[in-house]
Protein backbone atom coordinates (compact mmCIF):
# COMPACT_ATOMS: atom_id res chain seq x y z
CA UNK A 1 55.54 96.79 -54.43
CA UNK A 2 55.91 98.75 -57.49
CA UNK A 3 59.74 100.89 -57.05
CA UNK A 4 59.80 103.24 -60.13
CA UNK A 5 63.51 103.46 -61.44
CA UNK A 6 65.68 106.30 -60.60
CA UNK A 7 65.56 108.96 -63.52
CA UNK A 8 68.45 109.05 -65.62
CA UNK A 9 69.32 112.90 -65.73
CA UNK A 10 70.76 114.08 -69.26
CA UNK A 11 71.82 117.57 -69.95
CA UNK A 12 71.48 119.20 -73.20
CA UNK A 13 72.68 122.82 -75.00
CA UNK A 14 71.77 124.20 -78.30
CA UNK A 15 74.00 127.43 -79.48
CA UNK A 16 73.06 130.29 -81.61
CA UNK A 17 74.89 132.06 -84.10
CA UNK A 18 73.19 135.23 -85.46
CA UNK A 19 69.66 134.24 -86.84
CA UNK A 20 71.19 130.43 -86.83
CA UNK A 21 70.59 127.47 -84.32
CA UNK A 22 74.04 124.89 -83.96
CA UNK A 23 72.96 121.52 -83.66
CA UNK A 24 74.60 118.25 -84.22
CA UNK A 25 74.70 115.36 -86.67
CA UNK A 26 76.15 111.71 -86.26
CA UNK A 27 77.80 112.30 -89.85
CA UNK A 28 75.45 110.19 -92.65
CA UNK A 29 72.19 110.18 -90.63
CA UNK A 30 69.29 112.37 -91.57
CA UNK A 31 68.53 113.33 -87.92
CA UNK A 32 70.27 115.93 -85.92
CA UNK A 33 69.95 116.14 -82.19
CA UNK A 34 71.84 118.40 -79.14
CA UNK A 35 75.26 117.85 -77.62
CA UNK A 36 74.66 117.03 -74.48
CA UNK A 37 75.28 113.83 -71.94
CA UNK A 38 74.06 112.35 -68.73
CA UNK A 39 74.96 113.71 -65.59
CA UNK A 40 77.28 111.60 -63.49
CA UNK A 41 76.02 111.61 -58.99
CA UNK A 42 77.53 115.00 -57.97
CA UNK A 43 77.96 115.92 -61.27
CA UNK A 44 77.13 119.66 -62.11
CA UNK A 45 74.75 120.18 -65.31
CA UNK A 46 76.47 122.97 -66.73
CA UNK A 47 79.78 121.40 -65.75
CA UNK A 48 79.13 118.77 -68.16
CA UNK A 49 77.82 120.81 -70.49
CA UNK A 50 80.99 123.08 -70.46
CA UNK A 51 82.80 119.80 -70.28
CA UNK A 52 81.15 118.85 -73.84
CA UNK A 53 81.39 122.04 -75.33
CA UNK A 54 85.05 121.58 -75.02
CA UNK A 55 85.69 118.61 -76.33
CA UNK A 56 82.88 118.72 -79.18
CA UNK A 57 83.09 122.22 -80.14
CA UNK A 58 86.45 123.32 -78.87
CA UNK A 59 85.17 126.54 -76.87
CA UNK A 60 83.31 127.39 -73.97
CA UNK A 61 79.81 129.91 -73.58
CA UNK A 62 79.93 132.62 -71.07
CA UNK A 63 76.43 132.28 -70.10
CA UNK A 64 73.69 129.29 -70.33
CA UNK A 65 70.41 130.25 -69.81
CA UNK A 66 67.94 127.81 -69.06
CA UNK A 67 65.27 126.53 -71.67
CA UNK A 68 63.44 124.11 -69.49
CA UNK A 69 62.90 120.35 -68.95
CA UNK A 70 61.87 117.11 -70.65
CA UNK A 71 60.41 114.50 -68.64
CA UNK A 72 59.67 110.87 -70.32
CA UNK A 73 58.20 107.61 -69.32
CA UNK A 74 58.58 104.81 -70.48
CA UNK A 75 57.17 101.42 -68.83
CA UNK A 76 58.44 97.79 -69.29
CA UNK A 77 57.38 96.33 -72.64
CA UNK A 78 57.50 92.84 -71.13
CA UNK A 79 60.22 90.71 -70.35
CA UNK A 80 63.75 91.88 -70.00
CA UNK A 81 62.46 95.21 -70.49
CA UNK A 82 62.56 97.82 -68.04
CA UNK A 83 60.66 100.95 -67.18
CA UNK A 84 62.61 103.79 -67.67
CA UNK A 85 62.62 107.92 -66.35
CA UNK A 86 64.67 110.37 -68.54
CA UNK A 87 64.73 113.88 -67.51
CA UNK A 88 66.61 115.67 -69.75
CA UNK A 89 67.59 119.70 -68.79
CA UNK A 90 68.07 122.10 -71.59
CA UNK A 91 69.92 125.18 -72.30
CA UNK A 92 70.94 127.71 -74.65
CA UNK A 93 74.56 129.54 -75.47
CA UNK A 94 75.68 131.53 -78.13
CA UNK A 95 78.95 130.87 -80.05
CA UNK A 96 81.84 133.27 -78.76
CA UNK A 97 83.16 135.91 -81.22
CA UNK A 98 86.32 134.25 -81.61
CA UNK A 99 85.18 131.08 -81.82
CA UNK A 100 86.25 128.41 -84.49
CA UNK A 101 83.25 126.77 -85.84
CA UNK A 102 83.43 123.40 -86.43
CA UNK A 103 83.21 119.57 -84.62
CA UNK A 104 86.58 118.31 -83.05
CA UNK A 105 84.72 114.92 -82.93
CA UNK A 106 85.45 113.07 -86.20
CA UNK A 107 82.04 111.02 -85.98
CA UNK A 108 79.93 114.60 -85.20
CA UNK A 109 79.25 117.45 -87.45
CA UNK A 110 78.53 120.74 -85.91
CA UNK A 111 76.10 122.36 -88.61
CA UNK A 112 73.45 125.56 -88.42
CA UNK A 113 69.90 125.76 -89.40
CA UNK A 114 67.68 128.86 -90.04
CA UNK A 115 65.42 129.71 -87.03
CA UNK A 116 62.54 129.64 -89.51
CA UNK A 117 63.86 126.05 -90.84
CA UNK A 118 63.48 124.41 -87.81
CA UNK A 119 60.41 122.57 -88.05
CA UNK A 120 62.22 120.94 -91.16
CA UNK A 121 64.42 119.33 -89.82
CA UNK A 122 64.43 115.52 -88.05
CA UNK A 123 65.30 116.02 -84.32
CA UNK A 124 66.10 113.09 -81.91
CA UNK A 125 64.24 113.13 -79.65
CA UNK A 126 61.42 114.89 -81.80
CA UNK A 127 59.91 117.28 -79.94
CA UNK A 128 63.54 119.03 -79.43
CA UNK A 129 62.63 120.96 -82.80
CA UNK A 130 59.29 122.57 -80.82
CA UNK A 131 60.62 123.02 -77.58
CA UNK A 132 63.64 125.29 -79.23
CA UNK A 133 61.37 127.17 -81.63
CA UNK A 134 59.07 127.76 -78.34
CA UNK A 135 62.16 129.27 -76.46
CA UNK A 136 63.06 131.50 -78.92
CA UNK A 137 60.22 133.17 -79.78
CA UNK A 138 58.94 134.19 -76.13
CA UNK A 139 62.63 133.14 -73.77
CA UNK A 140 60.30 131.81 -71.47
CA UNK A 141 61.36 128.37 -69.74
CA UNK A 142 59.03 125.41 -69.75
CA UNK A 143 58.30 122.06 -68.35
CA UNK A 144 57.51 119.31 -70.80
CA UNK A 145 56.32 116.09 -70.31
CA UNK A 146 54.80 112.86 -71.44
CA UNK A 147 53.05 112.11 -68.55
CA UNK A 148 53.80 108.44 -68.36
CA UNK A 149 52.05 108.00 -71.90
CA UNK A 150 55.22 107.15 -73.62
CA UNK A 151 54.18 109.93 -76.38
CA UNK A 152 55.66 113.02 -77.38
CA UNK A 153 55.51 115.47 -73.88
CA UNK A 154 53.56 119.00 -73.89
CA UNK A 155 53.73 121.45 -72.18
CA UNK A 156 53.05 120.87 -68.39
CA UNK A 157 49.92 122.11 -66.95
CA UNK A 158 50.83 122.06 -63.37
């Protein structure tokens, strides 16, 4: 009998700041990514993404509004390894007026990027780069997914 795991459910936020996207950097590595964290069993998403917010960025957002989902699959690569499901919800905020801008983590810097730079820049996971661009330009939410291939997701189809 073939049990798949239980999906490990991450939440994720990106801010904006005028024409400017807020994402995050682990300070000296090339590649940025979104704050975000799992979500602990009866664990709110945008409780922990208030709860992160906080303690990264030292403010909360009055509103998150959905972006959409990533989905990824990932099956044993032999012994010791295990198949994994990630489902990862995303959201957007905007920076508060009186916000301070800036990391309070000492290992993570807060930093802004063009809308237009986006596809410059090295996103972990990758496709987080395309799936904000997408957002913006129409506010439409979306599904993506890998569909078990272990590759990039698209856009779902059904």
């Amino acid at each position: 009998m073939n049990l798949l795991p239980e999906p490990t459910l991450r939440a994720r936020v990106f801010l904006t700041l005028g024409n400017r996207v807020v994402v995050a950097n682990h300070r000296g590595q090339p590649w940025f990514f979104l704050l975000g964290e799992r979500v602990a069993p009866g664990e709110g998403v945008e409780q922990v993404l208030h709860r992160v917010l906080r303690r990264t960025a030292g403010f909360e957002v009055r509103a998150l509004d959905f972006v959409g989902g990533m989905e990824r699959h990932e099956t044993g690569r032999g012994t010791g390894h295990e198949a994994a499901h990630e489902i990862d919800v995303l959201f957007a905020g905007a920076v508060p007026r009186y916000a301070e801008f800036g990391s309070r983590v000492d290992e993570v810097d807060l930093v802004t990027v063009e809308r237009s730079d986006l596809h410059r820049v090295e996103f972990r996971p990758a496709y987080i780069g395309d799936v904000i661009s997408s957002w913006l330009a129409d506010r439409v939410p979306r599904w993506y997914t890998d569909g078990g291939s272990s590759r990039p997701p698209t856009v779902a189809t059904s």
